[in-house]
PDB file of N, CA and C in Angstrom:
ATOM      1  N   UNK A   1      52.259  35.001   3.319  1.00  0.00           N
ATOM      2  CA  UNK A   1      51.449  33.847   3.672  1.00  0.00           C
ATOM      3  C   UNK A   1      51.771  33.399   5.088  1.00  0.00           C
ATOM      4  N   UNK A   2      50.400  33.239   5.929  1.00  0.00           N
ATOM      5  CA  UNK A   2      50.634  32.459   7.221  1.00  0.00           C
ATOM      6  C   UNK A   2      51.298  31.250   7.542  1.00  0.00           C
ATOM      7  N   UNK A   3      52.527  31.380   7.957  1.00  0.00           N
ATOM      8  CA  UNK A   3      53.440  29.389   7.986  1.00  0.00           C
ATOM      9  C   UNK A   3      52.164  28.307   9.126  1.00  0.00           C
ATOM     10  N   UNK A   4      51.258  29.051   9.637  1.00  0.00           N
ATOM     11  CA  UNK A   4      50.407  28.031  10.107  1.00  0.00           C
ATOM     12  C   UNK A   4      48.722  28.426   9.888  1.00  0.00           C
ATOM     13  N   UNK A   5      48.410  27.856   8.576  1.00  0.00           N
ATOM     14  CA  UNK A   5      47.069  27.864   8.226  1.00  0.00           C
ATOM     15  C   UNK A   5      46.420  27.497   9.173  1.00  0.00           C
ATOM     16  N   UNK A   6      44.966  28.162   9.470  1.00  0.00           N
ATOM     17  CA  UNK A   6      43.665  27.672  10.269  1.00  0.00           C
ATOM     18  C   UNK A   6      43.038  26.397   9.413  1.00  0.00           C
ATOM     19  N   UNK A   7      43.167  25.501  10.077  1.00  0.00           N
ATOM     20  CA  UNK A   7      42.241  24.426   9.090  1.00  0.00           C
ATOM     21  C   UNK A   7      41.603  23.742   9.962  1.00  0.00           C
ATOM     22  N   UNK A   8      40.084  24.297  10.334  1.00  0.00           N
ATOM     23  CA  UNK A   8      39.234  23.309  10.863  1.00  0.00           C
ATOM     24  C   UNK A   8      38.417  21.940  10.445  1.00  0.00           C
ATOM     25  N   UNK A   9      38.187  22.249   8.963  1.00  0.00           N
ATOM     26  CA  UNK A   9      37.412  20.967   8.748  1.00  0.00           C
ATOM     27  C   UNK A   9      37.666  20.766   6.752  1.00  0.00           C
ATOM     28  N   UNK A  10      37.533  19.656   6.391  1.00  0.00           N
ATOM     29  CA  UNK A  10      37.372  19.685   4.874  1.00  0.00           C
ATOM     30  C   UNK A  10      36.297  19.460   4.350  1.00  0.00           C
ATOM     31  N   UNK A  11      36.154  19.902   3.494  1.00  0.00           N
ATOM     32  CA  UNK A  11      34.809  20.226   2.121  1.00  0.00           C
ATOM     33  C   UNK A  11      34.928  18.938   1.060  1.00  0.00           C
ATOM     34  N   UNK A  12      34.394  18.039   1.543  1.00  0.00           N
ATOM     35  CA  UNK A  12      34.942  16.479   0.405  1.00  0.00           C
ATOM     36  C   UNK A  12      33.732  16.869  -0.455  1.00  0.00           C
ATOM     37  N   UNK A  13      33.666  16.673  -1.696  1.00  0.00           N
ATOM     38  CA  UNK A  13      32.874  16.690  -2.808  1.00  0.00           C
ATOM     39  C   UNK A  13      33.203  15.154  -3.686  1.00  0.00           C
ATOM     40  N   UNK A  14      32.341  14.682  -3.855  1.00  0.00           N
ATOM     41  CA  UNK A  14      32.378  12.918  -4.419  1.00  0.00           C
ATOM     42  C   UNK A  14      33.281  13.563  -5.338  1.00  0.00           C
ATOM     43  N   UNK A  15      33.670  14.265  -6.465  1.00  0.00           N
ATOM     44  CA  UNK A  15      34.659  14.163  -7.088  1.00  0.00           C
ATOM     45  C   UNK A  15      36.487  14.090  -6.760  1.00  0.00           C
ATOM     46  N   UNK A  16      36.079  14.669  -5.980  1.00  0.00           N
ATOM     47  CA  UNK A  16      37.632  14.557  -4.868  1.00  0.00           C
ATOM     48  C   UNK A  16      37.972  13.358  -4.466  1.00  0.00           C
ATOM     49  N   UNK A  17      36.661  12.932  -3.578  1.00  0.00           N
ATOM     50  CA  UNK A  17      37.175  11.586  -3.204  1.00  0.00           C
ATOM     51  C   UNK A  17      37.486  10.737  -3.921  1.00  0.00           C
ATOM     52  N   UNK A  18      36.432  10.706  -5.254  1.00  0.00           N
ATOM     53  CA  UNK A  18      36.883   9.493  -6.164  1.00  0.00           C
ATOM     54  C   UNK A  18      38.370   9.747  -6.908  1.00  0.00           C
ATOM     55  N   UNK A  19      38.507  11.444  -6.649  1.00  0.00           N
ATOM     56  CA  UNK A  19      39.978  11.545  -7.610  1.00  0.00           C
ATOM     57  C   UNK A  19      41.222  11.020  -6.573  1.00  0.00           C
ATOM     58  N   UNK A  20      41.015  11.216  -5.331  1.00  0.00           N
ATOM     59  CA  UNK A  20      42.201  10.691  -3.892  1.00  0.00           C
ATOM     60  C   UNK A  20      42.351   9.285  -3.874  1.00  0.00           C
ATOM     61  N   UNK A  21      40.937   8.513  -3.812  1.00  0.00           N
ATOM     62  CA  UNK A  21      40.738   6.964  -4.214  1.00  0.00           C
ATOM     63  C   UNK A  21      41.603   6.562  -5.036  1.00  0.00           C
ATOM     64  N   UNK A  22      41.825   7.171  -6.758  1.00  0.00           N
ATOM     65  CA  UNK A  22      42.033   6.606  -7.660  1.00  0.00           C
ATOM     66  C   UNK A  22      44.322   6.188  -6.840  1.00  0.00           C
ATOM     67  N   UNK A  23      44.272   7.096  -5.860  1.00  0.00           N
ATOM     68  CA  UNK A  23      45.384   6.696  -5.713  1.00  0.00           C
ATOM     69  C   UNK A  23      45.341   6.061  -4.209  1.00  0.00           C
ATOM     70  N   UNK A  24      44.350   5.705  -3.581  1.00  0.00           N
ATOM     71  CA  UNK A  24      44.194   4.789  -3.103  1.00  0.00           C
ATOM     72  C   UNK A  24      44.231   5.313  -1.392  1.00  0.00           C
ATOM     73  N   UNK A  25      43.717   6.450  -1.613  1.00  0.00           N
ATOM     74  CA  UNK A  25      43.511   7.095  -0.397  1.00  0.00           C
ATOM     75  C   UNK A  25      42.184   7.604   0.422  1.00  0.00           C
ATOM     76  N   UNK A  26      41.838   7.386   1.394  1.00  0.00           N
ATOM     77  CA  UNK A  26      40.258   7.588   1.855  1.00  0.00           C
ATOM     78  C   UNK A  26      40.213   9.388   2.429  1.00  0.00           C
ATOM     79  N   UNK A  27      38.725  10.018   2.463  1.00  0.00           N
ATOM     80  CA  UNK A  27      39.210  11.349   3.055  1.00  0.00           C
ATOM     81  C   UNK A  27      39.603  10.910   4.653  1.00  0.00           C
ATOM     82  N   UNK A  28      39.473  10.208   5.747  1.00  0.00           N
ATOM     83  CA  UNK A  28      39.255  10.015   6.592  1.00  0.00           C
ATOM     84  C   UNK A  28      40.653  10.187   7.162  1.00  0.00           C
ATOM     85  N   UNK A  29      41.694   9.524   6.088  1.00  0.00           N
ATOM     86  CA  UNK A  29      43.319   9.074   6.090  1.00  0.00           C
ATOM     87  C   UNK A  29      44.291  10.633   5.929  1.00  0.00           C
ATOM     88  N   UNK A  30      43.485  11.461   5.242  1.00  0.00           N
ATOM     89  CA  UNK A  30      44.022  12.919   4.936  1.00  0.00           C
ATOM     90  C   UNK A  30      43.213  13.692   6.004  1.00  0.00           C
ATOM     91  N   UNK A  31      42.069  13.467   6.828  1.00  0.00           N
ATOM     92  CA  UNK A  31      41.573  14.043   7.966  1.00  0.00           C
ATOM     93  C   UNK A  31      43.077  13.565   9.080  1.00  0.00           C
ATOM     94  N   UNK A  32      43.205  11.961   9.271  1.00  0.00           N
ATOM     95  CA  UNK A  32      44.328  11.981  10.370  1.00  0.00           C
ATOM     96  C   UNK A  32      45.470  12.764  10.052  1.00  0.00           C
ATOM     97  N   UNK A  33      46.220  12.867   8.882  1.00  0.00           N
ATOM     98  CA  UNK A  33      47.660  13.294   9.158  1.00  0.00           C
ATOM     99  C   UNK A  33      47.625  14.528   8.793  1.00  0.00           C
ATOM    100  N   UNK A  34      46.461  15.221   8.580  1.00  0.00           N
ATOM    101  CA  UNK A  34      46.438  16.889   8.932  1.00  0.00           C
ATOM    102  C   UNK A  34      46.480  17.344  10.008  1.00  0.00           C
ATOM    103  N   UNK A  35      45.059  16.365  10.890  1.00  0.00           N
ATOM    104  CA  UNK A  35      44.384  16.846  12.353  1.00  0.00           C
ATOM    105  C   UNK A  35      45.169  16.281  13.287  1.00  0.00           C
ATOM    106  N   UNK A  36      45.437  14.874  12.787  1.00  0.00           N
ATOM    107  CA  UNK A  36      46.073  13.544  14.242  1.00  0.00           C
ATOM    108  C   UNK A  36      47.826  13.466  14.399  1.00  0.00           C
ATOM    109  N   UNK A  37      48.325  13.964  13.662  1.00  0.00           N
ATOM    110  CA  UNK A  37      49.399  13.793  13.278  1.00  0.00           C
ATOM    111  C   UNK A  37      50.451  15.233  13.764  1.00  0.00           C
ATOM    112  N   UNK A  38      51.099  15.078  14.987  1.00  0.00           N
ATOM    113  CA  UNK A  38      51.812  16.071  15.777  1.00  0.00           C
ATOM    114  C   UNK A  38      52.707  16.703  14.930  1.00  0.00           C
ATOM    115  N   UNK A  39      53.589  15.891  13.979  1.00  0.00           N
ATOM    116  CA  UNK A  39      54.662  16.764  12.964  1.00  0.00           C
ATOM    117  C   UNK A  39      54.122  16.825  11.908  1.00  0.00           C
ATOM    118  N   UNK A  40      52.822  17.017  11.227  1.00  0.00           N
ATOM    119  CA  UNK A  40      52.348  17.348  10.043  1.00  0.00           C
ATOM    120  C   UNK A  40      53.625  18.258  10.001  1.00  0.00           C
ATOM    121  N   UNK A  41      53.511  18.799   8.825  1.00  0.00           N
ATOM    122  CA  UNK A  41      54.178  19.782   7.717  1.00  0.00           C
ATOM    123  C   UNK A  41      53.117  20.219   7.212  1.00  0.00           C
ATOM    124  N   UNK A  42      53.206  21.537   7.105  1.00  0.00           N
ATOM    125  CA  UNK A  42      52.562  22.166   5.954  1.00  0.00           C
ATOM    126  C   UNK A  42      53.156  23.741   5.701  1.00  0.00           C
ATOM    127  N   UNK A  43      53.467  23.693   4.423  1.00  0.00           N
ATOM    128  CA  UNK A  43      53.682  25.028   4.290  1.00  0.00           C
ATOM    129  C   UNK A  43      52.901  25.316   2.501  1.00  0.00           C
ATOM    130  N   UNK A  44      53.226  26.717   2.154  1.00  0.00           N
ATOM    131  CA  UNK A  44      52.770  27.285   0.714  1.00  0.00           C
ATOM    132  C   UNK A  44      53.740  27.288   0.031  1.00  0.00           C
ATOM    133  N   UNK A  45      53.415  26.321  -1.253  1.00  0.00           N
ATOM    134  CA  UNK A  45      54.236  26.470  -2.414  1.00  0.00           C
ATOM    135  C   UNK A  45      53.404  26.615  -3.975  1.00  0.00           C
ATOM    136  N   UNK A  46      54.260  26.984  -4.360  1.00  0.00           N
ATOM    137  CA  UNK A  46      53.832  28.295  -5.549  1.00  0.00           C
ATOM    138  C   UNK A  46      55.007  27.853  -6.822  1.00  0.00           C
ATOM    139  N   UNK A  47      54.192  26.263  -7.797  1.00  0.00           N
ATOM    140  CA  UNK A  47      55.104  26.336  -8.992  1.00  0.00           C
ATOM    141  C   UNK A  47      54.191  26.662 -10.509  1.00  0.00           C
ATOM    142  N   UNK A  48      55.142  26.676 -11.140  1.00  0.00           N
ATOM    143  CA  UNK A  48      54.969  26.798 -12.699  1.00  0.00           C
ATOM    144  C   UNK A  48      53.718  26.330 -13.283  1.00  0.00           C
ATOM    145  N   UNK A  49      53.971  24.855 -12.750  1.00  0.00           N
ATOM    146  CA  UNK A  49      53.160  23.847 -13.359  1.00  0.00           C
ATOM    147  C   UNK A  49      51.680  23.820 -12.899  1.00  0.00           C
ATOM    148  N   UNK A  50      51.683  23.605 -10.951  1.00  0.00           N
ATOM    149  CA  UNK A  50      50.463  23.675 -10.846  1.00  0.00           C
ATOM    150  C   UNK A  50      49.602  25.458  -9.933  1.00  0.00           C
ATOM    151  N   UNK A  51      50.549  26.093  -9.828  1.00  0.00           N
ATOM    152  CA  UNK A  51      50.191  27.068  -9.467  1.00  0.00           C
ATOM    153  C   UNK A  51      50.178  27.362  -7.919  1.00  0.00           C
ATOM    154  N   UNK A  52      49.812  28.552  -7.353  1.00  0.00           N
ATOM    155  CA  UNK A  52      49.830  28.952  -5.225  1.00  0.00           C
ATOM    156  C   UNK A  52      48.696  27.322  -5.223  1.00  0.00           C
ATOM    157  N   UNK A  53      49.291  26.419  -3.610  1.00  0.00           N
ATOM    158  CA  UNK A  53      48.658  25.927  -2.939  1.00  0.00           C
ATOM    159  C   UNK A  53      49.523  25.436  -1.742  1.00  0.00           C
ATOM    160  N   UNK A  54      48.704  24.978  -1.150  1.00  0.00           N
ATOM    161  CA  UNK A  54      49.315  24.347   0.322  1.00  0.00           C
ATOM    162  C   UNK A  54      49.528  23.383   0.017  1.00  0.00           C
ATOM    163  N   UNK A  55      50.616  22.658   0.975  1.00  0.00           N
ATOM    164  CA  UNK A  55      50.741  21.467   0.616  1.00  0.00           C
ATOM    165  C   UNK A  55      51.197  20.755   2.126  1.00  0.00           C
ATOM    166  N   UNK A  56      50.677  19.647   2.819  1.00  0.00           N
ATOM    167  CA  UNK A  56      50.617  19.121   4.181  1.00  0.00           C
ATOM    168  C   UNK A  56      50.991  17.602   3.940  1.00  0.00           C
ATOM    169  N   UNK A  57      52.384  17.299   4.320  1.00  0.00           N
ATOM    170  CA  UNK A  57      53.016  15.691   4.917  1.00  0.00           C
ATOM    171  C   UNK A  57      52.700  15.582   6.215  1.00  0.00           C
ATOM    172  N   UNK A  58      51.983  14.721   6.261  1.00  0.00           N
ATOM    173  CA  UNK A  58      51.534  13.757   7.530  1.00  0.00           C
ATOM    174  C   UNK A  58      51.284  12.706   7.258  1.00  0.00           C
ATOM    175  N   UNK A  59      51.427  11.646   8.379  1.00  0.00           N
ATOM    176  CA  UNK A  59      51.148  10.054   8.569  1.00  0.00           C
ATOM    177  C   UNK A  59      50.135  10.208   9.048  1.00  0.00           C
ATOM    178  N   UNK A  60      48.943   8.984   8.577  1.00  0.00           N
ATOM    179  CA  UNK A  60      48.219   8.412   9.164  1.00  0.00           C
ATOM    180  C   UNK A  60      48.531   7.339  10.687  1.00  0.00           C
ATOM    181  N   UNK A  61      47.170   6.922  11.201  1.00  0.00           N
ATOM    182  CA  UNK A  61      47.803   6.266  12.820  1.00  0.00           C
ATOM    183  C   UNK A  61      48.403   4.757  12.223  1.00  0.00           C
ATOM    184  N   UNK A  62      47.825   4.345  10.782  1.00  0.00           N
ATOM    185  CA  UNK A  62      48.584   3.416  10.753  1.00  0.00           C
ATOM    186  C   UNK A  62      49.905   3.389  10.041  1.00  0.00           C
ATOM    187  N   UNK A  63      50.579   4.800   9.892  1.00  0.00           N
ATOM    188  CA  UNK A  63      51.693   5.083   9.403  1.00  0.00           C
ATOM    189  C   UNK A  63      52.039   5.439   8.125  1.00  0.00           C
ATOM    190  N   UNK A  64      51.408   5.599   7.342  1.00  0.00           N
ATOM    191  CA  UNK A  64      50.693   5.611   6.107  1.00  0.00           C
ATOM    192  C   UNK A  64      51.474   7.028   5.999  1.00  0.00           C
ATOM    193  N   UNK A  65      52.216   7.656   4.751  1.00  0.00           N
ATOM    194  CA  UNK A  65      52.797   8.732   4.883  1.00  0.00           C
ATOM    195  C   UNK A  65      52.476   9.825   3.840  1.00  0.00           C
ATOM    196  N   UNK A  66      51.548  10.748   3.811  1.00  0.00           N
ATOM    197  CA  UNK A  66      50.646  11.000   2.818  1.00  0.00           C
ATOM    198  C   UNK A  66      51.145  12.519   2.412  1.00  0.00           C
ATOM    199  N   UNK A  67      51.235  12.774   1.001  1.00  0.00           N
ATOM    200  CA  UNK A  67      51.247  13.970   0.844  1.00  0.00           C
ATOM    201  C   UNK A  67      50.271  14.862   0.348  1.00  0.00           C
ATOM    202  N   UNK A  68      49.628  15.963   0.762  1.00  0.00           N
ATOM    203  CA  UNK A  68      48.436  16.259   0.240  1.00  0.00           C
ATOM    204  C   UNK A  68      48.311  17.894   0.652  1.00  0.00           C
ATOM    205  N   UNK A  69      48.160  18.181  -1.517  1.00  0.00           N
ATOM    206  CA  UNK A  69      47.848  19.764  -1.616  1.00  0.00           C
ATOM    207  C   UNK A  69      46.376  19.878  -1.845  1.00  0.00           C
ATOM    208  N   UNK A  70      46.609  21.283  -1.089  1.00  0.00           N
ATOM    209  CA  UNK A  70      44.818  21.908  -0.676  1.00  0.00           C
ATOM    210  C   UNK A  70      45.064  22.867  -0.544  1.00  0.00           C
ATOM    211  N   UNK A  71      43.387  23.777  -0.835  1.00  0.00           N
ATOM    212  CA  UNK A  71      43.494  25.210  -0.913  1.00  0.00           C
ATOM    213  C   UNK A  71      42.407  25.881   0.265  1.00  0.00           C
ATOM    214  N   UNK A  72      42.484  26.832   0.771  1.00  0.00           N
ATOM    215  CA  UNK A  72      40.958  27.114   1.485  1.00  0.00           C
ATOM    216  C   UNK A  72      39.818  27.720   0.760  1.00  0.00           C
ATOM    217  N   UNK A  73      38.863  27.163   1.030  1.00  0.00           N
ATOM    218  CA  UNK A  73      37.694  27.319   0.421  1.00  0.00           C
ATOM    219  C   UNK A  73      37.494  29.317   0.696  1.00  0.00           C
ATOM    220  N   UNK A  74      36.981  29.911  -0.476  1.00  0.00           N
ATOM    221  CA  UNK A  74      36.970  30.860  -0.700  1.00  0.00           C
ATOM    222  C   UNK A  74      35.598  31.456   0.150  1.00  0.00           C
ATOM    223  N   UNK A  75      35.344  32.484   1.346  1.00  0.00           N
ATOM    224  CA  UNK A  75      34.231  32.956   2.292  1.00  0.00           C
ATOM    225  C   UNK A  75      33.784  31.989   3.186  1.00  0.00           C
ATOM    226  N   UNK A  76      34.548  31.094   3.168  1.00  0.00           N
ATOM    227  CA  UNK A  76      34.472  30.078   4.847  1.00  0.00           C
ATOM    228  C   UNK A  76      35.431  29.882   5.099  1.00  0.00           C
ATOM    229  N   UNK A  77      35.897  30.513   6.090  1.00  0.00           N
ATOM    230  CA  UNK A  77      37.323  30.738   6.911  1.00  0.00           C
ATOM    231  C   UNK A  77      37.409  29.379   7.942  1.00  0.00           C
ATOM    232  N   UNK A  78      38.551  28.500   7.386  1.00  0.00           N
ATOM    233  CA  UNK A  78      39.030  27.834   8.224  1.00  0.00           C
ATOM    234  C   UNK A  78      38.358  26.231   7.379  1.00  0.00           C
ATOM    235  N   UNK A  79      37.450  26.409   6.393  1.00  0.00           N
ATOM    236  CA  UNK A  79      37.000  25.144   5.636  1.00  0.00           C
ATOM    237  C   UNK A  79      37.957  25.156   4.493  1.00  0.00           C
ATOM    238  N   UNK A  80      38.419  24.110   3.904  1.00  0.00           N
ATOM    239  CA  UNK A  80      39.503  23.784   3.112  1.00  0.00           C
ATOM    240  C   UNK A  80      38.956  22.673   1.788  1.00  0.00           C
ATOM    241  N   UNK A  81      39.603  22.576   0.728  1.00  0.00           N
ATOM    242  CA  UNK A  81      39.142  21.923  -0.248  1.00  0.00           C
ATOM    243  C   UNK A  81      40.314  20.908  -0.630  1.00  0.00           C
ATOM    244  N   UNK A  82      40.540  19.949  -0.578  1.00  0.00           N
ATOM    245  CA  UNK A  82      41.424  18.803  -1.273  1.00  0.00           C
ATOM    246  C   UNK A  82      41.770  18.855  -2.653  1.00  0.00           C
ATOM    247  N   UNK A  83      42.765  19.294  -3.094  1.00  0.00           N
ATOM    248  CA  UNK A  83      43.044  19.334  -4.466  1.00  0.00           C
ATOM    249  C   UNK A  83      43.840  17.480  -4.744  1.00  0.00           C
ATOM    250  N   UNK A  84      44.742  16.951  -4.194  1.00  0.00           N
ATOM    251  CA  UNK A  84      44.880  15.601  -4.692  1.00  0.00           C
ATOM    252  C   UNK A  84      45.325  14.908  -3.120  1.00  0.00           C
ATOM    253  N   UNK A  85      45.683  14.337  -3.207  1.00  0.00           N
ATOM    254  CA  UNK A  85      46.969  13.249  -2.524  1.00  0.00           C
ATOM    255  C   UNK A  85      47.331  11.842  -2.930  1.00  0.00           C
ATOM    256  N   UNK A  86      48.382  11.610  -1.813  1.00  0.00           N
ATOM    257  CA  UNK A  86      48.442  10.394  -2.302  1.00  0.00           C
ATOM    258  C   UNK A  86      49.926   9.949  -1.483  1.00  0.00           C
ATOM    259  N   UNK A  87      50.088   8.803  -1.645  1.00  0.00           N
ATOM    260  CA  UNK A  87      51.029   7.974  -0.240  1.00  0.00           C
ATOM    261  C   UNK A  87      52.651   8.280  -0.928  1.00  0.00           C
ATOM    262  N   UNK A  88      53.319   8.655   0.109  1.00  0.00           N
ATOM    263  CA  UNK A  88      54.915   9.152  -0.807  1.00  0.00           C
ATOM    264  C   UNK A  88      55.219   7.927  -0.598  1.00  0.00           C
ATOM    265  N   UNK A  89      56.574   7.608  -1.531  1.00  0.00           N
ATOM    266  CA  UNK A  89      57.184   6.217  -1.956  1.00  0.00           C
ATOM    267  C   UNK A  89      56.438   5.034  -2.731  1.00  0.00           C
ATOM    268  N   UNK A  90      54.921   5.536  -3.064  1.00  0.00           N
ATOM    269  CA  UNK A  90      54.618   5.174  -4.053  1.00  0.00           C
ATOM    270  C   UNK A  90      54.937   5.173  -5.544  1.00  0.00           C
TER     271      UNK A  90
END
């Protein structure tokens, strides 16, 4: 696996958002601390429970410290799909 995924843009589907919402997160907030955010993290992890995905820590600009696994969308290279997130130390 590549330690630095291509990720140009995300694929929000109203079910996503309303599932990121339910923990109180907008897509806009997981657009900054992927795209805006100089020390994102992201690398591939691979457990038991939920199976291979990426997973990217970044802050939002208002500091907001978000953790959020995603997969790339399957025949569009570089579009990505939101599997959850949500704010660490929650």
């Amino acid at each position: 696996m590549s330690s630095e995924p291509q990720i140009e843009a995300f694929d929000w589907s109203d079910k996503i958002i309303d599932h990121i919402w339910e923990h109180e997160i907008d897509p806009w907030e997981v657009e900054e601390a992927v795209f805006d955010d100089s020390e994102v993290e992201i690398r591939y992890v691979d457990d038991k429970e939920h199976g291979p995905r990426w997973m990217a820590q970044g802050h939002t600009t208002t500091g907001r410290k978000l953790r959020i696994y995603m997969n790339p969308c399957q025949d569009r290279e570089g579009i990505w799909y939101v599997i959850t997130a949500w704010e660490e130390g929650r």
